[in-house]
C-alpha atoms as a PDB file:
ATOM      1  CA  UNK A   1      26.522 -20.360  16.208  1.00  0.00           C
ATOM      2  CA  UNK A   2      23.003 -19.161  16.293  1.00  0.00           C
ATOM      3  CA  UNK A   3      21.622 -16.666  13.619  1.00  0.00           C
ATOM      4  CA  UNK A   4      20.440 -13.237  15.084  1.00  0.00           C
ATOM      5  CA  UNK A   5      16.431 -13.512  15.821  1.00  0.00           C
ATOM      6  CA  UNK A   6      14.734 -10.402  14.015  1.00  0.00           C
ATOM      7  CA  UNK A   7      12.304  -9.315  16.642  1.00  0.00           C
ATOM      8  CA  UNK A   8       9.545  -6.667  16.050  1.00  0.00           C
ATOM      9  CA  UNK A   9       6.351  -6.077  18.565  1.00  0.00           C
ATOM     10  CA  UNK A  10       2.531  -6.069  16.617  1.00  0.00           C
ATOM     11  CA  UNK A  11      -0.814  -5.698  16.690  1.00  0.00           C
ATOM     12  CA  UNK A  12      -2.360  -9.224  14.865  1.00  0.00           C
ATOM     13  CA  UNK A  13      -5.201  -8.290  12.539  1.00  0.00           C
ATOM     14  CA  UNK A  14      -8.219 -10.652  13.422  1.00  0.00           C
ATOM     15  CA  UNK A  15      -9.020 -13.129  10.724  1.00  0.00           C
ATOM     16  CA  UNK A  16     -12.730 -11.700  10.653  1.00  0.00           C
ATOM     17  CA  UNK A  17     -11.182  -9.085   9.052  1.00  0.00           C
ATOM     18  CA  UNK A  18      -8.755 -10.626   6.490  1.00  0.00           C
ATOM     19  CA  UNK A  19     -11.631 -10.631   3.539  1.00  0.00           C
ATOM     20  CA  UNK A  20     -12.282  -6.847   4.128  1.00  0.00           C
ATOM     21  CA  UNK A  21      -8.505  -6.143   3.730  1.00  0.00           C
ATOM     22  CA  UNK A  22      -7.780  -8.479   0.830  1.00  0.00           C
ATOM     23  CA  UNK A  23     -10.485  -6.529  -1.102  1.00  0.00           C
ATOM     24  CA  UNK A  24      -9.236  -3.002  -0.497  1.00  0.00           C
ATOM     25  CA  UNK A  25      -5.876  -4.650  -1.652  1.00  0.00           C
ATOM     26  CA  UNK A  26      -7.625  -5.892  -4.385  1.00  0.00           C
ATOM     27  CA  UNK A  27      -6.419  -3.257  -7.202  1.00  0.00           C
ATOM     28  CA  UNK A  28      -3.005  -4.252  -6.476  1.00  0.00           C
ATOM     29  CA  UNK A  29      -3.135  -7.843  -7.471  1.00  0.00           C
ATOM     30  CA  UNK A  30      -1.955  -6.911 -10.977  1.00  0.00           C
ATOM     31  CA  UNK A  31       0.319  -3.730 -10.033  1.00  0.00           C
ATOM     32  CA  UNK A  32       3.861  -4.509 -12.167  1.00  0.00           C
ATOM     33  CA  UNK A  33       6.615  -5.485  -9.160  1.00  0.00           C
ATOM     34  CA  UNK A  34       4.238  -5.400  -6.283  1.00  0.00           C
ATOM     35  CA  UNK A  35       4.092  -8.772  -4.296  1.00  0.00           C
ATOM     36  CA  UNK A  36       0.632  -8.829  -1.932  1.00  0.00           C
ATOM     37  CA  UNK A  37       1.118  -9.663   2.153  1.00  0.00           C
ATOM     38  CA  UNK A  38      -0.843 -13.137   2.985  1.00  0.00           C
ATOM     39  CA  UNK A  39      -3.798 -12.561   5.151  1.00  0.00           C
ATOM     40  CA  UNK A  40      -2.338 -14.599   7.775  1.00  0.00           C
ATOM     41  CA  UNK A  41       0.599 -12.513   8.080  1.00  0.00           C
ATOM     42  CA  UNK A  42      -1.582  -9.087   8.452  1.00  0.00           C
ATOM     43  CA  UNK A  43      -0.424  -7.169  11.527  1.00  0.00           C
ATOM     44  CA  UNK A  44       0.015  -3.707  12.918  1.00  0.00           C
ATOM     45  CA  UNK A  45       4.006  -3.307  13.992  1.00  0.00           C
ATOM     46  CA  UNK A  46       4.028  -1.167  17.001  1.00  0.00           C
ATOM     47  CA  UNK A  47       7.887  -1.206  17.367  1.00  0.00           C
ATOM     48  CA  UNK A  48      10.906  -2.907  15.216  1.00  0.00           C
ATOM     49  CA  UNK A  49      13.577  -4.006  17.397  1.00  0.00           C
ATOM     50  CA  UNK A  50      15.554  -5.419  14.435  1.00  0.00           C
ATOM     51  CA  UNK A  51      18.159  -8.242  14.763  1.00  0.00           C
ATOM     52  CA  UNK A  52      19.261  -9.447  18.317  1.00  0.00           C
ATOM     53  CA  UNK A  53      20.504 -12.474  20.129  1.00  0.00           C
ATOM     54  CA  UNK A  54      18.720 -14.977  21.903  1.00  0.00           C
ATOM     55  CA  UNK A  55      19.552 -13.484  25.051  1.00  0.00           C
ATOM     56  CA  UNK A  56      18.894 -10.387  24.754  1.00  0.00           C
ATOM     57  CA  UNK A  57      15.326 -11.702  23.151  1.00  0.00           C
ATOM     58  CA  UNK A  58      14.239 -12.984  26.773  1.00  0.00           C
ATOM     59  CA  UNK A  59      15.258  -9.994  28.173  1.00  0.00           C
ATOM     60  CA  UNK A  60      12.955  -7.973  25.542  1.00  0.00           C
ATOM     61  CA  UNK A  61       9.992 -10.226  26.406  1.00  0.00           C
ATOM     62  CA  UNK A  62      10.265  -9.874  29.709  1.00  0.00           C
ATOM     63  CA  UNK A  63      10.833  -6.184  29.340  1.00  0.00           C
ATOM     64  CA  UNK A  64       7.262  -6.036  27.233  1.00  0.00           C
ATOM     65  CA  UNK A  65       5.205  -8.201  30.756  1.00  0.00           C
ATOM     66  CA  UNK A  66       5.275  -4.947  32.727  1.00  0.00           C
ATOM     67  CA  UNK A  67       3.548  -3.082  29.754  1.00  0.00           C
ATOM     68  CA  UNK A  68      -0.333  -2.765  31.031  1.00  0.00           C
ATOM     69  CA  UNK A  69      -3.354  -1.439  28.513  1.00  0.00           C
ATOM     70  CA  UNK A  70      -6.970  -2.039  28.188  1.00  0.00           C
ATOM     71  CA  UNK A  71      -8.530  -3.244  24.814  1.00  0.00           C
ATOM     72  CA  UNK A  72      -9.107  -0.231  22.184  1.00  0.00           C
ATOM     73  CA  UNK A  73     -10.494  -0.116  19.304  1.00  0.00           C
ATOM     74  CA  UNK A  74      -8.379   0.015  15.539  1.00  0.00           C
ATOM     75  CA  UNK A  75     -10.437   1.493  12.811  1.00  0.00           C
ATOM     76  CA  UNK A  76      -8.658   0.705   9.191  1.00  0.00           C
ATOM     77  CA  UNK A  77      -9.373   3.124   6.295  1.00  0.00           C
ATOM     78  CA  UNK A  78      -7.380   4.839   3.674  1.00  0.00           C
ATOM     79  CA  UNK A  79      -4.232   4.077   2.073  1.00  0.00           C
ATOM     80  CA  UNK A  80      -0.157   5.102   1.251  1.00  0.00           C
ATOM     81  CA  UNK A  81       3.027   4.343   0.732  1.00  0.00           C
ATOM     82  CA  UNK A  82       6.402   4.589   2.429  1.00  0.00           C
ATOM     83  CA  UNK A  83       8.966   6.407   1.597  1.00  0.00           C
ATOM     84  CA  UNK A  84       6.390   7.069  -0.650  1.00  0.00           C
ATOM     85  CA  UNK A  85       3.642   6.764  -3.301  1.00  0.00           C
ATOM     86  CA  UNK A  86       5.697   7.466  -5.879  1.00  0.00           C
ATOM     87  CA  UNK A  87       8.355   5.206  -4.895  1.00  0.00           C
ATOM     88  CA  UNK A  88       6.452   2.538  -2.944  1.00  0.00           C
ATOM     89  CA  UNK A  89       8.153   0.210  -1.038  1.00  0.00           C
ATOM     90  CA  UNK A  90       5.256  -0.756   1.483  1.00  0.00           C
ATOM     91  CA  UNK A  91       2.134  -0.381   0.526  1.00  0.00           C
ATOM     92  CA  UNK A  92      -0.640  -0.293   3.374  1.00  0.00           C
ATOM     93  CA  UNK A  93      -4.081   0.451   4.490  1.00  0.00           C
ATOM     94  CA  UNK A  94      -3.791   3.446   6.851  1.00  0.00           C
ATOM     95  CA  UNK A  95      -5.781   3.650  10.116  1.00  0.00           C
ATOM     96  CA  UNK A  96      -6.678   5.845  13.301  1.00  0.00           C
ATOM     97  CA  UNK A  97      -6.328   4.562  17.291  1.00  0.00           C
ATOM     98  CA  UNK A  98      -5.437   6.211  20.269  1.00  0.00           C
ATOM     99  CA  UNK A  99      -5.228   3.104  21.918  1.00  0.00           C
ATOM    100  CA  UNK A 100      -2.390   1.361  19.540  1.00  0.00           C
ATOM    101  CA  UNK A 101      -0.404   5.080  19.537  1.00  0.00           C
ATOM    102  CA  UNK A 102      -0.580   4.532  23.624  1.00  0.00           C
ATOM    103  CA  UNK A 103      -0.158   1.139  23.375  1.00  0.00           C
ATOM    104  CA  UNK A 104       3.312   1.824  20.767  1.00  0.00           C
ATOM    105  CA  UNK A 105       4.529   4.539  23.272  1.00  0.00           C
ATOM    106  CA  UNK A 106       4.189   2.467  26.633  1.00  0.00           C
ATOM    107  CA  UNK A 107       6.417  -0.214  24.524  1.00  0.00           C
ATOM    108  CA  UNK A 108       8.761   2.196  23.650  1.00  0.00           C
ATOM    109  CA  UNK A 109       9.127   3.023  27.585  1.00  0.00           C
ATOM    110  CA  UNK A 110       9.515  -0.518  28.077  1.00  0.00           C
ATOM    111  CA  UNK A 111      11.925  -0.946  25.837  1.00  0.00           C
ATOM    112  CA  UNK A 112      14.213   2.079  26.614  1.00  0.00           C
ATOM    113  CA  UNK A 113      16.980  -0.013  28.721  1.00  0.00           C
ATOM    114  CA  UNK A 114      17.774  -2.033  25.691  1.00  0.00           C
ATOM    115  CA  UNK A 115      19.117   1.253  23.174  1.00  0.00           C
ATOM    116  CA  UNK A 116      16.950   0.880  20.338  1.00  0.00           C
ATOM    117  CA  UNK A 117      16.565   3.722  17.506  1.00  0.00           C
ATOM    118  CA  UNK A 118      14.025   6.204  18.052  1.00  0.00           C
ATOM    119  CA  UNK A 119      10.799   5.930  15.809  1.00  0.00           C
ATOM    120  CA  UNK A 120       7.583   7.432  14.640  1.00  0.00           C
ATOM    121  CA  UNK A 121       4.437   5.009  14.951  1.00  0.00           C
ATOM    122  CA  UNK A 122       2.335   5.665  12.810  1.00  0.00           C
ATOM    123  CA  UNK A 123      -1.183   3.048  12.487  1.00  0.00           C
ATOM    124  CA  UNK A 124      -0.556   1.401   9.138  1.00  0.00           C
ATOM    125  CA  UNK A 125      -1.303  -2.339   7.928  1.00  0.00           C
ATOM    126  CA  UNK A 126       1.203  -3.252   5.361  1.00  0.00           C
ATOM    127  CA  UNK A 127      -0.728  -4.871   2.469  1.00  0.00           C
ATOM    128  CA  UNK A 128       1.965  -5.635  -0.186  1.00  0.00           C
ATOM    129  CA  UNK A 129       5.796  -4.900  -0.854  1.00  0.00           C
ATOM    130  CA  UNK A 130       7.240  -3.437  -3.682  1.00  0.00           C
ATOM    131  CA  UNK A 131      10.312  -2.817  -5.341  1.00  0.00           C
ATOM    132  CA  UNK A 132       9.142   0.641  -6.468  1.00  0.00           C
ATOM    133  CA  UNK A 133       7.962   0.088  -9.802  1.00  0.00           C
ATOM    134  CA  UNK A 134       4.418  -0.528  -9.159  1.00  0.00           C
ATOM    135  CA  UNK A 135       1.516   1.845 -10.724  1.00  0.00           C
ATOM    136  CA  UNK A 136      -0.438   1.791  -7.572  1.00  0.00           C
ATOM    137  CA  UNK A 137      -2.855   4.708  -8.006  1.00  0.00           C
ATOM    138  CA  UNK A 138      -6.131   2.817  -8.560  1.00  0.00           C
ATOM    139  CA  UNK A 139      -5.510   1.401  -5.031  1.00  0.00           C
ATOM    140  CA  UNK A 140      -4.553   4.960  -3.463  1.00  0.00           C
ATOM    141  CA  UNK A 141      -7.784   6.287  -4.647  1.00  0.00           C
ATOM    142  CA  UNK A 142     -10.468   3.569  -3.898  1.00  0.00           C
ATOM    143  CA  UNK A 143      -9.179   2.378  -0.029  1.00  0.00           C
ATOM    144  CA  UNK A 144     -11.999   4.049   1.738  1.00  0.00           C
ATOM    145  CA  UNK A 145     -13.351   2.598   4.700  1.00  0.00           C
ATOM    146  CA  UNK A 146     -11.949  -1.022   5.338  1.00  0.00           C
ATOM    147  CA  UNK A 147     -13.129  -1.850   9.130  1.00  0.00           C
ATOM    148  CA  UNK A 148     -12.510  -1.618  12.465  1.00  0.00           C
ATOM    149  CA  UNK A 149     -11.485  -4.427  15.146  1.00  0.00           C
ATOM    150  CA  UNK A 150     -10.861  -4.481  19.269  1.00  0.00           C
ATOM    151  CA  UNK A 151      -7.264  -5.252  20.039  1.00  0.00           C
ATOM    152  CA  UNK A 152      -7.088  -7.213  23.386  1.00  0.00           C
ATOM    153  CA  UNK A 153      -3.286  -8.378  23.204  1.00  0.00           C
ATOM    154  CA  UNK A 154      -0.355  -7.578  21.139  1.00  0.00           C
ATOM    155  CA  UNK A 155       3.020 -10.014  20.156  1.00  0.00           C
ATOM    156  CA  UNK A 156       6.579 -10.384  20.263  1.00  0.00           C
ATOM    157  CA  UNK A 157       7.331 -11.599  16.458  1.00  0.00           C
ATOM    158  CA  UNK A 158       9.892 -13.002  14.999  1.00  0.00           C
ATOM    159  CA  UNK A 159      10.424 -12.299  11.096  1.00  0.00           C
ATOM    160  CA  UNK A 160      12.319 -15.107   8.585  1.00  0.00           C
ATOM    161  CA  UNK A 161      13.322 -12.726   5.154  1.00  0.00           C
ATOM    162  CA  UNK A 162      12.342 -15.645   2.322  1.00  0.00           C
ATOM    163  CA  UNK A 163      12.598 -15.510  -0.924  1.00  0.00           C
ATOM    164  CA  UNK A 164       8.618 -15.383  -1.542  1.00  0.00           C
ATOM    165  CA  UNK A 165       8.403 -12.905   1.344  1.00  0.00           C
ATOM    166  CA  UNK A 166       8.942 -13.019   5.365  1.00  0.00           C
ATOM    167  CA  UNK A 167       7.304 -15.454   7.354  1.00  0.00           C
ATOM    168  CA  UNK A 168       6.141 -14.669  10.774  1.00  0.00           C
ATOM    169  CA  UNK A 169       6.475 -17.001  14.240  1.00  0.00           C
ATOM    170  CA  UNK A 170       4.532 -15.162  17.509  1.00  0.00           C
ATOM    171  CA  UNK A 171       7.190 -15.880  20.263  1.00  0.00           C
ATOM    172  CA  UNK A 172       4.895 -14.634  23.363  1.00  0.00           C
ATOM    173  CA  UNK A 173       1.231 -13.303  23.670  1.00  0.00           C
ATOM    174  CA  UNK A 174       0.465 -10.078  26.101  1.00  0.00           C
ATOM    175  CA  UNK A 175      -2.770  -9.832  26.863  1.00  0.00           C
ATOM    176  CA  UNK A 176      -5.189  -6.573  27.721  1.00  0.00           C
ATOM    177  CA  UNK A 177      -6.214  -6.009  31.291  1.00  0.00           C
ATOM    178  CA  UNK A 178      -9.574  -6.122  31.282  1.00  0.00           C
END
C-alpha cells in the first residue's frame, strides 16, 4: 500500500535571495513557539492540491505541461500572519506580482478537471510556523523591503510532515517560455 503523495505547485525562492529573507526573519529567531522555515525550503505556493495517489499525481503533472507564461518579476516586502497576527500560524514575508497571480490562476485552469477546492492566492513566502503563541510584533513592524527576484519556472512539490518540520522533494520542473 502506498501512502498518499501531498502535492502542492510553487514558486522556488532563488538562493541569492535566502540571506535577505533570513534577516527580515531575523526578529523571530527568539519568538516563544515559533519554529523558522530553512532557507532551502523557501518557496511561493501557487496552489495546494493536498493528498493524492500516485496516479492521479502523473495526471496532475501532466495537467500543469500545457500551462505557458513568460518570466515576471516577484518583489518581497512586508509581512503577516494567517489566520492571523494575533493567532499566527504562518508567518511570512508578503509580496506583490502580477506575473505569479497569472501564473496561480492559469494553474488553477489547469487543474480544474481534477475537483480541487477553490482558493485565494495571495503572494506570500512563509518564513516560520507557529503554534500561535508567538509575540511576533517586532517582526510585523520592521519587514520592509526584502528583494525582488525573476521567476523563470515553477514546481510540482511534494511535502513529508516531520517532526522538525516538512521536508520538500521537486517532482517536475516547468519552465518559462522565453
Amino acid at each position: 500500500m502506498h501512502l498518499p503523495l501531498r502535492l502542492f505547485v510553487a514558486i522556488p525562492v532563488p538562493s541569492a535571495l535566502h540571506p535577505a529573507v533570513s534577516r527580515a526573519a531575523g526578529p523571530l529567531r527568539d519568538c516563544l513557539g515559533v519554529r523558522l522555515i530553512l532557507p532551502g525550503s523557501y518557496h511561493l505556493t501557487l496552489r495546494f492540491i493536498g493528498d493524492t495517489d500516485e496516479e492521479k499525481a502523473r495526471r496532475i503533472g501532466e495537467a500543469l505541461s500545457a500551462v505557458a507564461f513568460t518570466p515576471f518579476s516577484v518583489r518581497l516586502f512586508g509581512a503577516g500572519a494567517y489566520p492571523d497576527v494575533h493567532f499566527p500560524r504562518a508567518i511570512f514575508i508578503g509580496g506583490k506580482s502580477k506575473g505569479a497571480e497569472a501564473l496561480s490562476a492559469e494553474i488553477g485552469k489547469a487543474l480544474l478537471p481534477f475537483s480541487l477546492p477553490k482558493e485565494k492566492f495571495s503572494v506570500h513566502l512563509t518564513v516560520a510556523r507557529s503554534k500561535g503563541a508567538g509575540d511576533i510584533d517586532l517582526f510585523l513592524k520592521e519587514t520592509g523591503e526584502v528583494g525582488q527576484f525573476e521567476a523563470r519556472f515553477f514546481v510540482l512539490m511534494k511535502s513529508i510532515l516531520l517532526p522538525q518540520g516538512a521536508s520538500y522533494e521537486v517532482l517536475r520542473e516547468y519552465p518559462a517560455q522565453g
